[in-house]
C-alpha atoms as a PDB file:
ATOM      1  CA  UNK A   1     124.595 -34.694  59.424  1.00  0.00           C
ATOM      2  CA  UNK A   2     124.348 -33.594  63.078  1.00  0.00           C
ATOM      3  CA  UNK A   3     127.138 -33.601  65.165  1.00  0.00           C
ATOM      4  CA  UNK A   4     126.996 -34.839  68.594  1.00  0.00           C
ATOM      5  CA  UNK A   5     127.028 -32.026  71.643  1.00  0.00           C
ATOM      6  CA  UNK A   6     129.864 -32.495  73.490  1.00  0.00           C
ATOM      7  CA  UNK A   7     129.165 -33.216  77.209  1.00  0.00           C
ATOM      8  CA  UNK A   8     129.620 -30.103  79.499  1.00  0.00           C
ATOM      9  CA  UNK A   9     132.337 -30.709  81.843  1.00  0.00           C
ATOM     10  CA  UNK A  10     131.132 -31.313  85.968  1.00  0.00           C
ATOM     11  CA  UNK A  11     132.209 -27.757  86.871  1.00  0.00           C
ATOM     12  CA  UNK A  12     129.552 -26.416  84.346  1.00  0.00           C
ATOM     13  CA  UNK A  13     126.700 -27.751  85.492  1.00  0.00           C
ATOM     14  CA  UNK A  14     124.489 -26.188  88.504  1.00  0.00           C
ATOM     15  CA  UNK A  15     121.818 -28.016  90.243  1.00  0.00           C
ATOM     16  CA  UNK A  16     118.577 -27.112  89.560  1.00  0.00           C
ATOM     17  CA  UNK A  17     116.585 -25.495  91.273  1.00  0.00           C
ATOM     18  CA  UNK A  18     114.178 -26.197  94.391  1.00  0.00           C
ATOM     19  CA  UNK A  19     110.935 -28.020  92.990  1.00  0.00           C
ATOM     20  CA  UNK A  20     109.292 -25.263  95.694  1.00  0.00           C
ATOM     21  CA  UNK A  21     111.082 -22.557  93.448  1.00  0.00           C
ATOM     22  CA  UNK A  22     110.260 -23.890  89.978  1.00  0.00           C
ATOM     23  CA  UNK A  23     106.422 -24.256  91.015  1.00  0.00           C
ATOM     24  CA  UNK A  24     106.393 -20.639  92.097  1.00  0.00           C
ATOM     25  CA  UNK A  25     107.896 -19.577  88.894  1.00  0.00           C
ATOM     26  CA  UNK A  26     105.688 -22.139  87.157  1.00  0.00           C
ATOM     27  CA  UNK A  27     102.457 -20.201  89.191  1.00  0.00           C
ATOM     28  CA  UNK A  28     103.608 -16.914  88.343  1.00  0.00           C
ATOM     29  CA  UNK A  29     104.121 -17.025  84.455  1.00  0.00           C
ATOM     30  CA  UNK A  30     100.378 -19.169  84.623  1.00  0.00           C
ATOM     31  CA  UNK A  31      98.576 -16.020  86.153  1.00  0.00           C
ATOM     32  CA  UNK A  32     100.358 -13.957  83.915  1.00  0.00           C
ATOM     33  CA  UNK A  33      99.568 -15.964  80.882  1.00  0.00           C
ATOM     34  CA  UNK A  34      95.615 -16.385  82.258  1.00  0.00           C
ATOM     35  CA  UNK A  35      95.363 -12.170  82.754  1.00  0.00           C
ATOM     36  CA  UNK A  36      96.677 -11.660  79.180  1.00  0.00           C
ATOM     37  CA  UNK A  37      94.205 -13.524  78.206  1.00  0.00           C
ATOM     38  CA  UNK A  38      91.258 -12.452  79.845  1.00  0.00           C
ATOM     39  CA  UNK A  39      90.433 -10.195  77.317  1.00  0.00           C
ATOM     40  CA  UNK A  40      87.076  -8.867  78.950  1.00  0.00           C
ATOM     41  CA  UNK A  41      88.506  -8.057  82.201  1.00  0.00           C
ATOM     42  CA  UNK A  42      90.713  -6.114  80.422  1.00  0.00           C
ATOM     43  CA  UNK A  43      88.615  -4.863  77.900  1.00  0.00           C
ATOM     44  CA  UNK A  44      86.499  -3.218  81.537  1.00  0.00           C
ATOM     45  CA  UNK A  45      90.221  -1.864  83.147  1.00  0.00           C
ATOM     46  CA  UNK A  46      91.094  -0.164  79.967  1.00  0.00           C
ATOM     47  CA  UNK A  47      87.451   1.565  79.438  1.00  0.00           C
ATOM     48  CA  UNK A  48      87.376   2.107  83.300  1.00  0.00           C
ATOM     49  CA  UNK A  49      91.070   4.149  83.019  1.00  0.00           C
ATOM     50  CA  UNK A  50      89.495   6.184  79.878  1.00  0.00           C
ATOM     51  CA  UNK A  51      86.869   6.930  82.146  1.00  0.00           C
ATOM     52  CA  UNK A  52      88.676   7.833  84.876  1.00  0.00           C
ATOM     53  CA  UNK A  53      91.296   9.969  83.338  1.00  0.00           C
ATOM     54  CA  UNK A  54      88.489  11.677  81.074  1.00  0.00           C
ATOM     55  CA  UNK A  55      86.609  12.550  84.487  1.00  0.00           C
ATOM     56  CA  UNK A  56      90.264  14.147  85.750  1.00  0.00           C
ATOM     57  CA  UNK A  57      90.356  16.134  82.534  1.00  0.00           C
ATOM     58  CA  UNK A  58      87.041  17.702  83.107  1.00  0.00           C
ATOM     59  CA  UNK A  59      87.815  18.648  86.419  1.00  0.00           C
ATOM     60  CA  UNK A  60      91.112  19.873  85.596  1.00  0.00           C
ATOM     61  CA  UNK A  61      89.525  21.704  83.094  1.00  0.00           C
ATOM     62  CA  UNK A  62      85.916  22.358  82.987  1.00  0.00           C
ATOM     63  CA  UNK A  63      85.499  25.029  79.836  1.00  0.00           C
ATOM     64  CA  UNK A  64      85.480  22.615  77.060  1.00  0.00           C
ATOM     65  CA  UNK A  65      82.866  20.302  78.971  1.00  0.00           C
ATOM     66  CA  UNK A  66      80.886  23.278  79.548  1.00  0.00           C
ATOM     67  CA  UNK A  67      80.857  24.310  75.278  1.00  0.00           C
ATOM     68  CA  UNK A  68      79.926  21.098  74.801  1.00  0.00           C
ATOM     69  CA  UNK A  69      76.898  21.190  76.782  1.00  0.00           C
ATOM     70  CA  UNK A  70      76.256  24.506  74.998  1.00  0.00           C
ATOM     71  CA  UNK A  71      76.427  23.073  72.016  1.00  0.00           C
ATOM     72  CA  UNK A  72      74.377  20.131  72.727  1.00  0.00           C
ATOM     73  CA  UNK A  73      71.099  22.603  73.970  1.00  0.00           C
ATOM     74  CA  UNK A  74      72.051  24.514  70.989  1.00  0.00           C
ATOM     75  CA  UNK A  75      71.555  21.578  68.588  1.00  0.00           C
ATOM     76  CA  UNK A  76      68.416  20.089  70.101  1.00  0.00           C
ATOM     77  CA  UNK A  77      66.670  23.591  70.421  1.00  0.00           C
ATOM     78  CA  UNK A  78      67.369  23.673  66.700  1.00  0.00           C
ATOM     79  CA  UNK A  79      65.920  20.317  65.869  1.00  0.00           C
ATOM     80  CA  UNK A  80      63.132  21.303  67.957  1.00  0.00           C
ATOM     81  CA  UNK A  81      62.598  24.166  65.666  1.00  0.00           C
ATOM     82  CA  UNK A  82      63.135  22.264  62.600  1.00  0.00           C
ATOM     83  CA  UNK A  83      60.696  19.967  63.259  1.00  0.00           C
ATOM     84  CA  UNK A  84      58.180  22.519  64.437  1.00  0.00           C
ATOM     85  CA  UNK A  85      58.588  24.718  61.393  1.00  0.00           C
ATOM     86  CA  UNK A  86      58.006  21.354  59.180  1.00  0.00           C
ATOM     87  CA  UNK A  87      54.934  19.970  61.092  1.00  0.00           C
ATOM     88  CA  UNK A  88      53.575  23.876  60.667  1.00  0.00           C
ATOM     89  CA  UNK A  89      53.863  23.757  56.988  1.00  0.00           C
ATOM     90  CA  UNK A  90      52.650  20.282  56.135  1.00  0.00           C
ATOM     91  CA  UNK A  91      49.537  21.438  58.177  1.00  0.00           C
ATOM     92  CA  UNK A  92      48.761  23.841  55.138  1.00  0.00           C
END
């Protein structure tokens, strides 16, 4: 069975707090709770910091951006080609 609590003796107990205080707390863990769960304004300042620090990167850094573009002309003159060379022989 449960036992009762014993009563905490006068020089225990501390008044609570201002009502001013506890609705500032009660404000505070509120906006936290509603930007936690805003999950599409997040979703925007997560991409937005990927973007950003992918931009800082390529600045920083600009010779693997720059073999990537090669490689991108590379690839489409190649399809370009491709598809040329297979047009020319179905033409036969």
């Amino acid at each position: 069975m449960t036992e009762p609590t014993p009563d905490p003796s006068p020089d225990d107990q501390t008044p609570p707090p201002p009502v001013e205080q506890q609705r500032a707390e009660l404000a505070e863990t509120v906006e936290a709770l509603t930007q936690k769960l805003d999950v599409p304004t997040r979703v925007k300042a997560a991409a937005s910091d990927t973007a950003h620090t992918a931009q800082v990167k390529a600045k920083e850094n600009p010779q693997p951006l720059a073999a990537l573009g090669a490689a991108s002309v590379v690839a489409i003159i190649a399809i370009v080609l491709l598809r040329r060379r297979r047009r020319s022989k179905g033409n036969l």
